[in-house]
N, C-alpha and C. Protein backbone atom coordinates (compact mmCIF):
# COMPACT_ATOMS: atom_id res chain seq x y z
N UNK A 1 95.25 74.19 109.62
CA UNK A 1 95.43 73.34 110.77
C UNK A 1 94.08 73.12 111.43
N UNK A 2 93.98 72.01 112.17
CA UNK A 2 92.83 71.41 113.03
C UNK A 2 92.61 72.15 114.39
N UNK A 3 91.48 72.31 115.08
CA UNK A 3 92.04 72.86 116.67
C UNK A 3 92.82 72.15 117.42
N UNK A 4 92.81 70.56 117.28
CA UNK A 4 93.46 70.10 117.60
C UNK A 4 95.10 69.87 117.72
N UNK A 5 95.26 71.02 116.23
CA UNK A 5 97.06 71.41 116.17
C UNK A 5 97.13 72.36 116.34
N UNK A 6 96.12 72.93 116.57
CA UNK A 6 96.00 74.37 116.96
C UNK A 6 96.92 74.64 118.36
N UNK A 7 95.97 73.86 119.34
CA UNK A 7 95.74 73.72 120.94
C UNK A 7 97.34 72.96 121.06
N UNK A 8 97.40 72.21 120.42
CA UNK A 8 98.67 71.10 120.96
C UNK A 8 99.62 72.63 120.63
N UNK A 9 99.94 73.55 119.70
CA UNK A 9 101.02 74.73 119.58
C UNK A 9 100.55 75.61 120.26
N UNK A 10 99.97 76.20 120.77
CA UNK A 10 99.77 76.52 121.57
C UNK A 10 99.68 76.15 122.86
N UNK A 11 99.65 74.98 123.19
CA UNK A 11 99.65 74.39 124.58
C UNK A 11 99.01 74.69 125.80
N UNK A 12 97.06 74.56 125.10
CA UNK A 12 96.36 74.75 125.39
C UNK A 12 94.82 73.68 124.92
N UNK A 13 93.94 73.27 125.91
CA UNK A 13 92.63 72.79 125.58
C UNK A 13 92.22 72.73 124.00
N UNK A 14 92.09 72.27 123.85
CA UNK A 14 91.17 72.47 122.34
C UNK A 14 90.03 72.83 122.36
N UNK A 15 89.31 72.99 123.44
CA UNK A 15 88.16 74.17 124.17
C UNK A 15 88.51 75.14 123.79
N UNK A 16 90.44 75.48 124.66
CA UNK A 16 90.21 77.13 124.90
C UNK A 16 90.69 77.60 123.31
N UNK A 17 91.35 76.68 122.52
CA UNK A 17 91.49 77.02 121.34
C UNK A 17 90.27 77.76 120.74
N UNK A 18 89.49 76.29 120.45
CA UNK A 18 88.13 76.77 119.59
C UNK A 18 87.34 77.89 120.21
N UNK A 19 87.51 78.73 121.99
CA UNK A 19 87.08 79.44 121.92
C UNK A 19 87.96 80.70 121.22
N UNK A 20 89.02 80.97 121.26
CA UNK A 20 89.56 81.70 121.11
C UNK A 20 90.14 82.38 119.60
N UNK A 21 89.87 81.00 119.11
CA UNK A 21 89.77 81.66 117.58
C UNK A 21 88.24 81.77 116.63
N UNK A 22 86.96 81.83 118.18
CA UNK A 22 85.45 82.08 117.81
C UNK A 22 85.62 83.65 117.87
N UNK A 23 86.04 83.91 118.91
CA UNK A 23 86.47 85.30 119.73
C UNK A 23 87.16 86.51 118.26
N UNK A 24 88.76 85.71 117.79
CA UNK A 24 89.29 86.88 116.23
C UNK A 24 87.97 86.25 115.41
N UNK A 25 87.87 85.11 115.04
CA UNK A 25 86.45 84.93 113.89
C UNK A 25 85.88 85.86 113.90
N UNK A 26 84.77 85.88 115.40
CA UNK A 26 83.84 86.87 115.12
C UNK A 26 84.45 88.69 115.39
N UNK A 27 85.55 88.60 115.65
CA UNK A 27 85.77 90.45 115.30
C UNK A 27 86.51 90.57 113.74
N UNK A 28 86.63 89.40 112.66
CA UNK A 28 86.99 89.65 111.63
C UNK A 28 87.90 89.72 111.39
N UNK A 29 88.98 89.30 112.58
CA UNK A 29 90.20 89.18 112.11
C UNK A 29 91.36 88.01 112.29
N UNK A 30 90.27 87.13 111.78
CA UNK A 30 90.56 85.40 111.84
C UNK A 30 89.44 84.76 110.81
N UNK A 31 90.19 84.01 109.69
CA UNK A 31 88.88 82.82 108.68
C UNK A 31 89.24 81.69 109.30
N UNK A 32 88.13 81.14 109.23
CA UNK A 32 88.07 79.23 109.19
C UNK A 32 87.47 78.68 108.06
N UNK A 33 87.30 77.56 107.45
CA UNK A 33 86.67 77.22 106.71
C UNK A 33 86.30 75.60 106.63
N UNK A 34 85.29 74.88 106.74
CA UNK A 34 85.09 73.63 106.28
C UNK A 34 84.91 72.39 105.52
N UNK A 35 85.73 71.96 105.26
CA UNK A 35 86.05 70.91 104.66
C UNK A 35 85.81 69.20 105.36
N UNK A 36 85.20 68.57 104.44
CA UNK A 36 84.92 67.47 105.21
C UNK A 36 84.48 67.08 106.65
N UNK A 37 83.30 68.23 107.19
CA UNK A 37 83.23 67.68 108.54
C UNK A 37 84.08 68.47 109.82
N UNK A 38 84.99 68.67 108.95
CA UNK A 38 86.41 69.47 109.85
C UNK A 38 86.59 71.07 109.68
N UNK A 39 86.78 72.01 110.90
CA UNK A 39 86.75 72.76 110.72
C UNK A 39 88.31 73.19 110.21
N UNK A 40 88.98 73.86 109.37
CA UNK A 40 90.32 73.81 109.39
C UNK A 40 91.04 75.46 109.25
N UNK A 41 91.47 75.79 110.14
CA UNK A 41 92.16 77.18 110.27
C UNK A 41 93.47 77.43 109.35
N UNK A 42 93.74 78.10 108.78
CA UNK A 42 94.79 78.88 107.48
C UNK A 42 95.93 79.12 108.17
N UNK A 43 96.80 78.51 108.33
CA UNK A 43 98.08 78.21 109.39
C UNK A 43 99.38 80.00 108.98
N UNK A 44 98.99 80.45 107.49
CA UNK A 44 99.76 81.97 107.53
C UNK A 44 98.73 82.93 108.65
N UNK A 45 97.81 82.82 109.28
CA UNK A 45 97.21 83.73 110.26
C UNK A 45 98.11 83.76 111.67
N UNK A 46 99.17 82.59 111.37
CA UNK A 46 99.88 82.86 112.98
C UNK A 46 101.55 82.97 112.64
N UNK A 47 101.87 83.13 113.77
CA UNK A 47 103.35 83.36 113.62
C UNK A 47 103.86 81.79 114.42
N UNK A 48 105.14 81.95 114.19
CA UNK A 48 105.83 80.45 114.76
C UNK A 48 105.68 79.98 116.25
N UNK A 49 104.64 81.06 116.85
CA UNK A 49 104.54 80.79 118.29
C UNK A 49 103.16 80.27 118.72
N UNK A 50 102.81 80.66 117.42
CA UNK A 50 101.12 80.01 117.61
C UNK A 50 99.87 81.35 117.71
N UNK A 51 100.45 82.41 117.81
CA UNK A 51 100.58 83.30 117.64
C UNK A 51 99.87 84.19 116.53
N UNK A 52 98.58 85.30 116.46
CA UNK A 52 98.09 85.56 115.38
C UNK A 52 98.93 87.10 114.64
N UNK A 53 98.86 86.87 113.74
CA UNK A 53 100.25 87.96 113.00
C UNK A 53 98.92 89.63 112.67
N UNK A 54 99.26 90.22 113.36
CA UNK A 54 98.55 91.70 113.43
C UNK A 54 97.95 92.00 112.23
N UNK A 55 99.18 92.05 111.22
CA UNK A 55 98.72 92.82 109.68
C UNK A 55 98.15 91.60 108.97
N UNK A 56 98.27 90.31 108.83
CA UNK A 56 97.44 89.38 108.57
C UNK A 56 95.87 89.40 109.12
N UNK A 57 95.62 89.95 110.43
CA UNK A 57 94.29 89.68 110.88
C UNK A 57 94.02 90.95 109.86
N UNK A 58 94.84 92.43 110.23
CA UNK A 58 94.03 93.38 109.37
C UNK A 58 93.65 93.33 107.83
N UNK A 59 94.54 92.59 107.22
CA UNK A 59 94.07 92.58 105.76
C UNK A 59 93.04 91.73 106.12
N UNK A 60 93.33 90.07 106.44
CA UNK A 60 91.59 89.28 106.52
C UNK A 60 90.30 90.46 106.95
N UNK A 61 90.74 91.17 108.08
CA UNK A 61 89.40 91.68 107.73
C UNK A 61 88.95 92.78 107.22
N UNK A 62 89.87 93.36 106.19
CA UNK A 62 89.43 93.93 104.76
C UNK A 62 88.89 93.46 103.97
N UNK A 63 89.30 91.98 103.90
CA UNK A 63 88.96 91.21 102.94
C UNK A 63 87.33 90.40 103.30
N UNK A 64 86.97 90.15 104.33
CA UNK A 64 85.88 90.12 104.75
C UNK A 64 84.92 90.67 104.82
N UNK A 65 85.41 92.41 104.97
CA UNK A 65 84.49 93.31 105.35
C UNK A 65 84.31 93.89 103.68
N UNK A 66 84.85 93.23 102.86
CA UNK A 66 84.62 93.16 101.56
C UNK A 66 83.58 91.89 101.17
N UNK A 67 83.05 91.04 101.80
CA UNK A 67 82.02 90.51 101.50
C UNK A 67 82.88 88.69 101.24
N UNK A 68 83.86 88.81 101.50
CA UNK A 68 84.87 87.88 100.80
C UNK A 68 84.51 86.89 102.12
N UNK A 69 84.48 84.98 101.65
CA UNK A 69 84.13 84.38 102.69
C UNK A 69 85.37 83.79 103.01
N UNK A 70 85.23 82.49 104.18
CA UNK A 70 86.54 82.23 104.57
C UNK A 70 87.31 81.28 103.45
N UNK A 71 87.05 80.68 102.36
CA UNK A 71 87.54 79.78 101.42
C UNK A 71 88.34 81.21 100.63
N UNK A 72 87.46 81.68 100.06
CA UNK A 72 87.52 83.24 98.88
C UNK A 72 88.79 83.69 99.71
N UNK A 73 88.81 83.85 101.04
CA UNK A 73 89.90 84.81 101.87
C UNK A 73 91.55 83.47 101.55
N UNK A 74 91.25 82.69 102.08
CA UNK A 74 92.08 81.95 101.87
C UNK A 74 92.95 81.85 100.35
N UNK A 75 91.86 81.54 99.01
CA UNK A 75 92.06 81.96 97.97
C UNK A 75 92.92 83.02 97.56
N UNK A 76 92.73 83.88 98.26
CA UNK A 76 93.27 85.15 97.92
C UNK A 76 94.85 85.46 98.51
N UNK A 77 95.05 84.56 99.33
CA UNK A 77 96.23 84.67 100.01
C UNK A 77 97.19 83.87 99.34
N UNK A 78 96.86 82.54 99.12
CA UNK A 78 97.84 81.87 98.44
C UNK A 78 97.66 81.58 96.47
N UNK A 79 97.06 82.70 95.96
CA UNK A 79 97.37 82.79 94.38
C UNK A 79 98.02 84.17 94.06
N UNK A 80 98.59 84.34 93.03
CA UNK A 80 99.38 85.09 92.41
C UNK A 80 98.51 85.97 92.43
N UNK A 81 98.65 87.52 92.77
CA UNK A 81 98.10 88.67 92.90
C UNK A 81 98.49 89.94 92.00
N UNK A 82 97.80 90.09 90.92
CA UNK A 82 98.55 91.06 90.17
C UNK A 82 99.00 92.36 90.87
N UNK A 83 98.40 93.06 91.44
CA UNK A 83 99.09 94.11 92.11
C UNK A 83 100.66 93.50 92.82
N UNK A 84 101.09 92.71 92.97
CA UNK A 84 102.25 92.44 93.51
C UNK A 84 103.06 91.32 92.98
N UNK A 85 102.33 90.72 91.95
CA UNK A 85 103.18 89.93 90.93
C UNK A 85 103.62 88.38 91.80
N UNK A 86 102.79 88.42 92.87
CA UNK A 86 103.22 87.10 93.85
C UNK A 86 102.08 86.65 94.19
N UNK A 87 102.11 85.44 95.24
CA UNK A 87 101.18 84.68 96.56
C UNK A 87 101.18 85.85 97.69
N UNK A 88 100.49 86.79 98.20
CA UNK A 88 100.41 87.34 99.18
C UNK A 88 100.83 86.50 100.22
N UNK A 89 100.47 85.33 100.65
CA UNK A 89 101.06 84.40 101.78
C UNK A 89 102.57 84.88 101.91
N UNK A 90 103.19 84.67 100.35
CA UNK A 90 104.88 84.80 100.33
C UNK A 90 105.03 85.76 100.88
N UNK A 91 104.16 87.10 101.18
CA UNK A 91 105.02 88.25 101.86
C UNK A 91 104.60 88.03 103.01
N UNK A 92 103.84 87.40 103.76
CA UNK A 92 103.57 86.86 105.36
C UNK A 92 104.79 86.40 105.78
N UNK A 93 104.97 85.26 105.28
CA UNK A 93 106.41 84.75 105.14
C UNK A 93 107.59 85.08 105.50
N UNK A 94 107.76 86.19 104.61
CA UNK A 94 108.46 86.89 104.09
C UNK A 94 108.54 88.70 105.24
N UNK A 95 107.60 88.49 105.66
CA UNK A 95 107.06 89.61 107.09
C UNK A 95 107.39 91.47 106.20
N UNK A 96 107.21 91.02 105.07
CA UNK A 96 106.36 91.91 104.09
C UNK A 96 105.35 92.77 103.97
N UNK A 97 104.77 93.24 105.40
CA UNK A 97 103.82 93.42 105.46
C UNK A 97 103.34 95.05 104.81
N UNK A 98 103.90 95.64 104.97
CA UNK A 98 103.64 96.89 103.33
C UNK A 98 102.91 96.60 102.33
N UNK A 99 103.64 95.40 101.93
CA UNK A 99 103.10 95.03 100.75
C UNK A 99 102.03 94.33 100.24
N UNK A 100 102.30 93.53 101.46
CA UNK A 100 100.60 93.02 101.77
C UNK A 100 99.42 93.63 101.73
N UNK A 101 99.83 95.31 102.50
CA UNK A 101 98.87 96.08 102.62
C UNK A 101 98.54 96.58 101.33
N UNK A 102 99.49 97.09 100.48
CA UNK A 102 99.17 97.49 99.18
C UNK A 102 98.64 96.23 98.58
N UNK A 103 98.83 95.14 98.64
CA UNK A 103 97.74 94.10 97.70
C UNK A 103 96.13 93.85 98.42
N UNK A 104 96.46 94.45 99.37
CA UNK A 104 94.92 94.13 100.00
C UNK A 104 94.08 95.54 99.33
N UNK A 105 94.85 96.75 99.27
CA UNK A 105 94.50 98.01 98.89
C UNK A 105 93.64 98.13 97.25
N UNK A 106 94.58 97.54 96.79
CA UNK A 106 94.96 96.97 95.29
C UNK A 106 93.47 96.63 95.02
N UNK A 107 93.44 95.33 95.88
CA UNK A 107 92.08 94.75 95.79
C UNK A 107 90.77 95.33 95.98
N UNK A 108 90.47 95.70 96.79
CA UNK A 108 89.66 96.89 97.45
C UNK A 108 89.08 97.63 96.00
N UNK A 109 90.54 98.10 95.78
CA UNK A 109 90.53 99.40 94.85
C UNK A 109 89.70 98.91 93.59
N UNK A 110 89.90 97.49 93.54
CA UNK A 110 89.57 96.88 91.98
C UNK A 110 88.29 96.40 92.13
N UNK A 111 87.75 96.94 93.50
CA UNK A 111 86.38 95.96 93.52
C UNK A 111 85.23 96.93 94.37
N UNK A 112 85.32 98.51 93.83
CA UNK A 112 84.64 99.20 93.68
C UNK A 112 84.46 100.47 95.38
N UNK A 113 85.93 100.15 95.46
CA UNK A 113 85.65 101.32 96.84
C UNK A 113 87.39 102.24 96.66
């Protein structure tokens, strides 16, 4: 999503948006990534309220603090994950979050820590 759909679900500035998801960005537990000019935020980081989902920020920033950027993070959420035989997104979804943790673990594990 845009800040601009950000702010409108939330029902707030698109100021206080873009500050506020500079704010999880920079503690690592929020990606953005750019495409065309546009900055565009990964719409499984929130819940239906607009809302950022806890164990989602904590795996992103495993996955970060693994060197992983915001495209790579994204990547990783919505392809098939062998440790769990799915889209990690699907267990966001799905409010799965165990399992999430074990595929974030998974990963970790496979990439030298």
């Amino acid at each position: 999503m845009t800040y601009a759909l950000l702010a409108e679900g939330r029902a707030q500035t698109e100021v206080a948006a873009r500050q506020w998801v500079r704010r999880l960005r920079s503690s690592g537990r929020m990606v953005t990534v750019e495409w065309d000019g546009l900055t565009l935020i990964p719409s499984f980081q929130f819940d239906e309220a607009y809302e950022p989902i806890s164990e989602v920020g904590a795996a992103v920033a495993q996955l970060v603090g693994r060197g992983l950027s915001g495209w790579a993070v994204w990547r990783w959420f919505v392809t098939v994950n062998p440790w769990i035989g799915e889209r990690p997104v699907a267990l966001v979804s799905g409010r799965r979050f165990g399992q999430l943790r074990d595929a974030v673990e998974g990963f970790v594990a496979d990439n030298g820590e």
